[in-house]
Protein backbone atom coordinates (compact mmCIF):
# COMPACT_ATOMS: atom_id res chain seq x y z
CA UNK A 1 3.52 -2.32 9.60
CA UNK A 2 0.34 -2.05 11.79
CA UNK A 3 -1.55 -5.29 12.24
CA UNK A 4 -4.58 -3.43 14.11
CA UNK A 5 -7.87 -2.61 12.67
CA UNK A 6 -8.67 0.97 13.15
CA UNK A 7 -11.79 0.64 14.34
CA UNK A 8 -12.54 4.18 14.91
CA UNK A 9 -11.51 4.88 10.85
CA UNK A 10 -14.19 1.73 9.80
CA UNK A 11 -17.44 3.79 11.77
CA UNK A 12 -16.55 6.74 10.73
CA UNK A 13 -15.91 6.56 7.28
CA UNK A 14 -18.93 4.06 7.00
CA UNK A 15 -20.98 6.05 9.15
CA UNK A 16 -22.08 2.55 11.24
CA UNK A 17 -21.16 1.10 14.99
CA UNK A 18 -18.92 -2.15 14.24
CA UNK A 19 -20.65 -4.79 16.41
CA UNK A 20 -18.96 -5.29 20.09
CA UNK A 21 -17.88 -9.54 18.99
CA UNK A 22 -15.94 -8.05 15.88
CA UNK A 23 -14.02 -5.29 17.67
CA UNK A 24 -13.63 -7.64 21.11
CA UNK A 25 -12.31 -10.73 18.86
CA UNK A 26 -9.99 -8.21 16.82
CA UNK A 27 -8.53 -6.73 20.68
CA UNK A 28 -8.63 -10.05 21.79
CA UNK A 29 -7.36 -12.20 19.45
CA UNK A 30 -4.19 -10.47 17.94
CA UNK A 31 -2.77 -14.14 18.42
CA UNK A 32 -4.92 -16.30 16.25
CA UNK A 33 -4.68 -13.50 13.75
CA UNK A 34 -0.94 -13.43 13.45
CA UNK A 35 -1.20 -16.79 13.21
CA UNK A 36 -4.00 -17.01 10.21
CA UNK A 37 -1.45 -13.98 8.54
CA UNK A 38 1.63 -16.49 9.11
CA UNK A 39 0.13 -19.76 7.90
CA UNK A 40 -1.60 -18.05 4.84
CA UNK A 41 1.09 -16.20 4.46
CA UNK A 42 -0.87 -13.37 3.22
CA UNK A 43 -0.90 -9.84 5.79
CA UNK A 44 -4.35 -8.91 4.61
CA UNK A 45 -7.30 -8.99 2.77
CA UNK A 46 -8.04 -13.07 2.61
CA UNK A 47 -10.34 -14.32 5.43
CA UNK A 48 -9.69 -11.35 7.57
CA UNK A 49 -9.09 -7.49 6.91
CA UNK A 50 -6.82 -5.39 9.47
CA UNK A 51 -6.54 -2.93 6.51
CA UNK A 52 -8.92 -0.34 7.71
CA UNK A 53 -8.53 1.44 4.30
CA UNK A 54 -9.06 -1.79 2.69
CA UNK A 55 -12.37 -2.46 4.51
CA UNK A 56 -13.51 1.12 3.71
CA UNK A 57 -13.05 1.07 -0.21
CA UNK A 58 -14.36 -2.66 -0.87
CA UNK A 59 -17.19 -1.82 1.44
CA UNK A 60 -18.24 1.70 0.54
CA UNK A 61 -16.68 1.76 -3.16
CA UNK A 62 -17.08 -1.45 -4.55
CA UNK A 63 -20.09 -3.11 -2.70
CA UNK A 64 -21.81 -0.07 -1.95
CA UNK A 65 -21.99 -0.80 1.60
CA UNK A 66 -23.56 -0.50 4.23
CA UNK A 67 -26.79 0.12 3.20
CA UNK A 68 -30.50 -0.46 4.77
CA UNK A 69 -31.93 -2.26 1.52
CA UNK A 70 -30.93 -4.05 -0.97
CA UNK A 71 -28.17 -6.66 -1.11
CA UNK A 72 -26.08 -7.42 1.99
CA UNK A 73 -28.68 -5.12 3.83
CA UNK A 74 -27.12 -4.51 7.74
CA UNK A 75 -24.43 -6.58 6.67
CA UNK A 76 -20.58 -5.51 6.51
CA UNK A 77 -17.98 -7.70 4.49
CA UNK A 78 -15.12 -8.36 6.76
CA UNK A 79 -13.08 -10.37 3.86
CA UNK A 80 -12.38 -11.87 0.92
CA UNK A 81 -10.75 -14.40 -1.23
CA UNK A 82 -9.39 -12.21 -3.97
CA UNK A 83 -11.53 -14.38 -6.31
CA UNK A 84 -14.75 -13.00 -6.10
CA UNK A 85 -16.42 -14.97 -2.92
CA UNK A 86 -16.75 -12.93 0.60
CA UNK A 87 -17.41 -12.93 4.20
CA UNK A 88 -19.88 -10.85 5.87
CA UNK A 89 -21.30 -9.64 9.72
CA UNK A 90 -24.54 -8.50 10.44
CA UNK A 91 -24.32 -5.22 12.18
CA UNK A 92 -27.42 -5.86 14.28
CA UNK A 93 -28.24 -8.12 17.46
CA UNK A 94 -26.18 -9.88 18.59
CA UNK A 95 -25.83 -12.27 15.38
CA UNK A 96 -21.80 -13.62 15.72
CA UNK A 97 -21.81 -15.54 12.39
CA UNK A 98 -19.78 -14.80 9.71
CA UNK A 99 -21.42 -15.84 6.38
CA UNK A 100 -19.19 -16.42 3.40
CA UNK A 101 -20.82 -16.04 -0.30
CA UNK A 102 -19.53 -17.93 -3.20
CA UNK A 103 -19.55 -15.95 -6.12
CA UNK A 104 -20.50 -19.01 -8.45
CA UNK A 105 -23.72 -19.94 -6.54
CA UNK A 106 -24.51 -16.40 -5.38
CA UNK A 107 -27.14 -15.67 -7.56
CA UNK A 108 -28.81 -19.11 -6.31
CA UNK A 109 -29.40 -17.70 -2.73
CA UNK A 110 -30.79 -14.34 -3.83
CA UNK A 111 -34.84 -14.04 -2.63
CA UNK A 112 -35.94 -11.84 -5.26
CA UNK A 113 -39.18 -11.07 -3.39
CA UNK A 114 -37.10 -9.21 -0.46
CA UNK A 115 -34.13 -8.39 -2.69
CA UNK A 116 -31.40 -9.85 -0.12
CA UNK A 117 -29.71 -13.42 0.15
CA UNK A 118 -31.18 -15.80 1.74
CA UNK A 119 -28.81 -15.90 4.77
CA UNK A 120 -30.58 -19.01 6.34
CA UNK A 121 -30.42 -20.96 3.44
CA UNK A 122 -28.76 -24.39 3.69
CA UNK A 123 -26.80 -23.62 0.84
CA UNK A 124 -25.44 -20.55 2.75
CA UNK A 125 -21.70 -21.21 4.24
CA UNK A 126 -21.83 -19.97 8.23
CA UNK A 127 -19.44 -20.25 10.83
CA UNK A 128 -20.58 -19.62 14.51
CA UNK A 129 -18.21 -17.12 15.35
CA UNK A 130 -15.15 -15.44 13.98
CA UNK A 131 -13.13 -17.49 16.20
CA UNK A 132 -14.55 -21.01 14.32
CA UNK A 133 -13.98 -18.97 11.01
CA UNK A 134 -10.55 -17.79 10.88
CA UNK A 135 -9.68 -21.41 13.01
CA UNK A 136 -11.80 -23.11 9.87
CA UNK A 137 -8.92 -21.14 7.44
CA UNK A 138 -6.28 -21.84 9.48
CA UNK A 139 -6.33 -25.21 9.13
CA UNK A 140 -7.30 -24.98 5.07
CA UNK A 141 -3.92 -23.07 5.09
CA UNK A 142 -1.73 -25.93 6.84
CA UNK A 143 -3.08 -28.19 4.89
CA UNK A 144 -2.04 -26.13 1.54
């Protein structure tokens, strides 16, 4: 079974340019994410997606992204939990963080005045970089 995000599937079906840091660390870093697969023993969908399909339907069908207002505006969700909380990119700049939304105190971070989350907000998970993310779940899932 492929293990490789198809890129080229994502933009196009999502009409949107992946940032350069996602599809470098996904070239890049086929290592760490075997090794997040193996240790989580999961191939897809928690922390992570390779599934381009996968990233296309929860995206476009269920989240009704990407989109220029609104919720998650400019953002793309790159995983999930399966329970409800998930982990978004910004697709502009140069932003690297991932931000991870937890369903039970989404509503909490919503500014209702610019209808988005508040992605600063200290109550806001971040991780600097994919790399400090999916390193962050690897060690959640050794310690399982």
């Amino acid at each position: 079974m492929n293990r490789t995000l198809d890129i080229e599937k994502v933009e196009k079906e999502l009409g949107i340019k992946l940032p350069d840091f996602f599809i470098d660390f996904h070239r890049q870093q086929a290592q760490l994410l075997e090794e997040l697969r193996n240790v989580s023993n999961d191939f897809d969908y928690i922390t992570i997606s390779s599934d381009a399909d996968w990233m296309i339907e929860h995206n476009r069908d269920f989240l009704k992204l990407p989109n220029e207002a609104g919720l998650c505006r400019n953002k793309i969700c790159i995983g999930t939990d399966g329970c409800g909380n998930d982990s978004f990119i910004s697709l502009l700049g140069n932003d690297k963080r991932v931000f991870f939304i937890d369903h039970e105190i989404a509503g909490e971070l919503i500014d209702e005045e610019i209808n988005d989350f508040k992605w600063e907000d200290e109550e806001m998970t971040r991780y600097e970089s994919l790399e400090e993310y999916v390193k962050f779940y690897i060690d959640i899932y050794r310690g399982l």
